[in-house]
C-alpha atoms as a PDB file:
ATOM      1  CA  UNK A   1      33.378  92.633 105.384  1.00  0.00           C
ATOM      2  CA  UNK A   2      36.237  94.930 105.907  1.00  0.00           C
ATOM      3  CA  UNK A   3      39.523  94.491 104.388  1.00  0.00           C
ATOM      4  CA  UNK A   4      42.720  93.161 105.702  1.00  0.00           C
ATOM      5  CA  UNK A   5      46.096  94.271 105.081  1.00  0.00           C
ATOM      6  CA  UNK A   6      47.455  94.704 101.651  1.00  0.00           C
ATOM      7  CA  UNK A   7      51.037  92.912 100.307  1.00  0.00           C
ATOM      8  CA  UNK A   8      52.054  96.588 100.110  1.00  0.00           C
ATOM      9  CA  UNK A   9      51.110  97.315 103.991  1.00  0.00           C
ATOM     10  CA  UNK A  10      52.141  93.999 105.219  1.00  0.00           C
ATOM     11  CA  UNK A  11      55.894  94.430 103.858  1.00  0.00           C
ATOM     12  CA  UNK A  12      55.877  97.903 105.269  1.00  0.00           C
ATOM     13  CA  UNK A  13      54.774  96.601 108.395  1.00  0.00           C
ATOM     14  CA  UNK A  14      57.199  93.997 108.766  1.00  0.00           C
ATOM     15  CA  UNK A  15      59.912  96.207 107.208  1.00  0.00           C
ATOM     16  CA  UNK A  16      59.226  98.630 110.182  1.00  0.00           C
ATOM     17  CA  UNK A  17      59.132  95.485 113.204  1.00  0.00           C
ATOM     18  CA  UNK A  18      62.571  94.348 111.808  1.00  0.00           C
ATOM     19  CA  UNK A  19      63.961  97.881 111.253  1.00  0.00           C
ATOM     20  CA  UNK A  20      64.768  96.839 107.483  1.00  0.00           C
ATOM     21  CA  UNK A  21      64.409  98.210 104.199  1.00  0.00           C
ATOM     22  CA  UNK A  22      60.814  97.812 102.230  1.00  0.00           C
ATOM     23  CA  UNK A  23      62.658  95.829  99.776  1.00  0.00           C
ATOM     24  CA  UNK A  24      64.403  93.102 102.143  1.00  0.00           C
ATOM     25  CA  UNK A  25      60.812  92.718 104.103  1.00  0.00           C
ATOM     26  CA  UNK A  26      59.467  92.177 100.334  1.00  0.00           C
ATOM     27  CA  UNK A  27      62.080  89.902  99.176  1.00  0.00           C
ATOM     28  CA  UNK A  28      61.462  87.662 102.721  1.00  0.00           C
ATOM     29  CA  UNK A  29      57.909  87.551 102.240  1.00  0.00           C
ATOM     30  CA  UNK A  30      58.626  86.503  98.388  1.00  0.00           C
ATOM     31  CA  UNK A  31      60.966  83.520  99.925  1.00  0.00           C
ATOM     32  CA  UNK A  32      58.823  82.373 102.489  1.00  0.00           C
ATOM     33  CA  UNK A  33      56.140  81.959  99.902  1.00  0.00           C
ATOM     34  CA  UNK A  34      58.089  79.738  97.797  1.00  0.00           C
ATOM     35  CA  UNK A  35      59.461  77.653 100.308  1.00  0.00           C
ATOM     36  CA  UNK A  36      56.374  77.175 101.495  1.00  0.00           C
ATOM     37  CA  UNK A  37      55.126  76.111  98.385  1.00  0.00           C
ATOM     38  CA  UNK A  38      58.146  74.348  97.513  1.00  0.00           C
ATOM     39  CA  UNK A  39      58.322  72.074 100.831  1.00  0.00           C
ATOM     40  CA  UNK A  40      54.751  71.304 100.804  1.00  0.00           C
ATOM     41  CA  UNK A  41      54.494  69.767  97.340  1.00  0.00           C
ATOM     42  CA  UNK A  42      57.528  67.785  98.255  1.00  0.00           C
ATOM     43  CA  UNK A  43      56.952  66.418 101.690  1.00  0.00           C
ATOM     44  CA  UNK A  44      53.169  67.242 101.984  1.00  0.00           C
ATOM     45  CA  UNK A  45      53.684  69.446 104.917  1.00  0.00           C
ATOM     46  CA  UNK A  46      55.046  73.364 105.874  1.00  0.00           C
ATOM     47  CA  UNK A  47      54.880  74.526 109.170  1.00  0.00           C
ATOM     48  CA  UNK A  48      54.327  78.287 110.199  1.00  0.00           C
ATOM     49  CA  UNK A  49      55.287  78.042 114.069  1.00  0.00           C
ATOM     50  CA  UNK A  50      52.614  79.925 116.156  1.00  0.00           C
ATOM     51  CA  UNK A  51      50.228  80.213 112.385  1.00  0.00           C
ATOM     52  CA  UNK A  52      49.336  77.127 110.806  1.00  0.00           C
ATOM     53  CA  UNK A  53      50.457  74.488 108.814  1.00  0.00           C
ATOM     54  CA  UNK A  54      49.990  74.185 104.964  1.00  0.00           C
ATOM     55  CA  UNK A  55      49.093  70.647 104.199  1.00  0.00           C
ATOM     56  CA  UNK A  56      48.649  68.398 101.272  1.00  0.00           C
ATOM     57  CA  UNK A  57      45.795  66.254 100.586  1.00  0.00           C
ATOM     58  CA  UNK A  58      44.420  63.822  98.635  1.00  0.00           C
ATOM     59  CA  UNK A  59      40.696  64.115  97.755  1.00  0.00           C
ATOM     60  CA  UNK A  60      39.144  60.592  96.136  1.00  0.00           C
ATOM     61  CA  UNK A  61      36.846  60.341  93.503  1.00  0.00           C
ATOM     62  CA  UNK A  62      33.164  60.609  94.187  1.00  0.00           C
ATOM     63  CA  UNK A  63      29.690  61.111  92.647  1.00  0.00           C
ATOM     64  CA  UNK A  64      27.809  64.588  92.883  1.00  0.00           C
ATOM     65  CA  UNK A  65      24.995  66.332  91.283  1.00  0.00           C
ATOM     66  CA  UNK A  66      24.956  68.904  88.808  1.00  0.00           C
ATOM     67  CA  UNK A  67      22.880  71.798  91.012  1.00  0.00           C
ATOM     68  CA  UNK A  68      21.116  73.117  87.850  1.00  0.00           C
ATOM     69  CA  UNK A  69      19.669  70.263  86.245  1.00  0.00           C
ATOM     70  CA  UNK A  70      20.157  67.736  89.529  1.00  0.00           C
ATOM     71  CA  UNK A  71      21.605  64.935  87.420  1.00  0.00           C
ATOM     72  CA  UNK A  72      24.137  62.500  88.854  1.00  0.00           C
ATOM     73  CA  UNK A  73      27.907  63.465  88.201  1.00  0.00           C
ATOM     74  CA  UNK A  74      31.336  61.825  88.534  1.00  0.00           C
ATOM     75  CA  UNK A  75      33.971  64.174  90.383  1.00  0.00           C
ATOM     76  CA  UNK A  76      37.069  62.910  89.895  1.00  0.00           C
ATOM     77  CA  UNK A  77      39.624  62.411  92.572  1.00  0.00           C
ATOM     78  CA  UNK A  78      42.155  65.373  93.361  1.00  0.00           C
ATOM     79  CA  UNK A  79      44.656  66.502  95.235  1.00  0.00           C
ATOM     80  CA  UNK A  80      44.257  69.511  97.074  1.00  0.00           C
ATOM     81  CA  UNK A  81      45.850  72.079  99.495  1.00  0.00           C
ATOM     82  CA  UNK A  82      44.691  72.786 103.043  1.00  0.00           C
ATOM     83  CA  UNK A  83      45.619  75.474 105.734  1.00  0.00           C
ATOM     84  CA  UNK A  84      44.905  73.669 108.949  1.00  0.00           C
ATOM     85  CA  UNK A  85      45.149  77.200 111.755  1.00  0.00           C
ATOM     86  CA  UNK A  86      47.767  76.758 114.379  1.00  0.00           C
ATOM     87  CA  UNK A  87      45.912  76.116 118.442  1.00  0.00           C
ATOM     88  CA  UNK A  88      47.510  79.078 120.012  1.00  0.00           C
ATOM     89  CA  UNK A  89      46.388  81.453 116.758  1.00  0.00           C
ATOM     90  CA  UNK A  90      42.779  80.153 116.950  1.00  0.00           C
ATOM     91  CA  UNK A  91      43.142  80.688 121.084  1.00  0.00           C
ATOM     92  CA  UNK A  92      44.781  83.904 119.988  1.00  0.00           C
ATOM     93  CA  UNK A  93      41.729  85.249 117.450  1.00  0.00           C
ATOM     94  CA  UNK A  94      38.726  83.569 119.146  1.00  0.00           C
ATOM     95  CA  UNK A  95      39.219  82.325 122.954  1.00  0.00           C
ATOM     96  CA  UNK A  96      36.454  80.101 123.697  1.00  0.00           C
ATOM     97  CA  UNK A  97      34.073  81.623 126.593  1.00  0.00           C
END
């Protein structure tokens, strides 16, 4: 699988888009991480126009089998985060034929 672009490369490449310094693309990146984080553990939902959306969702509690020895488990219920892709990004990445 080949490898995507590094934190390193990304806020050099974004440093040289918005014609700012490595360390003001960094510190953006670093902000936009935590508000992301931030808004979606308070109202469930963050919104990356034209990317995706990070949502927040709540898993219940259900049985499932341990695979090595096939014997009957309880999985408790969770809550867990989801990255649902944005239409015009998945249009974007792969158009349909």
């Amino acid at each position: 699988m080949a490898a995507g672009l590094t934190k390193t490369q990304l806020v050099r490449h974004l440093a040289e888009k918005a014609a700012v310094n490595n360390k003001t693309s960094a510190a953006f990146l670093e902000h936009l991480a935590d508000t992301a984080i931030k808004e979606t553990k308070k109202n469930g939902v963050f919104v990356v126009p034209g990317i995706g959306r990070l949502v927040k969702a709540h898993r219940k509690a259900r049985m499932g089998r341990n695979p090595q020895t096939g014997e009957p488990i309880q999985i408790k219920a969770k809550t867990v985060v989801k990255f649902r892709v944005a239409k015009a990004a998945k249009d974007a990445i792969a158009p349909k034929k």
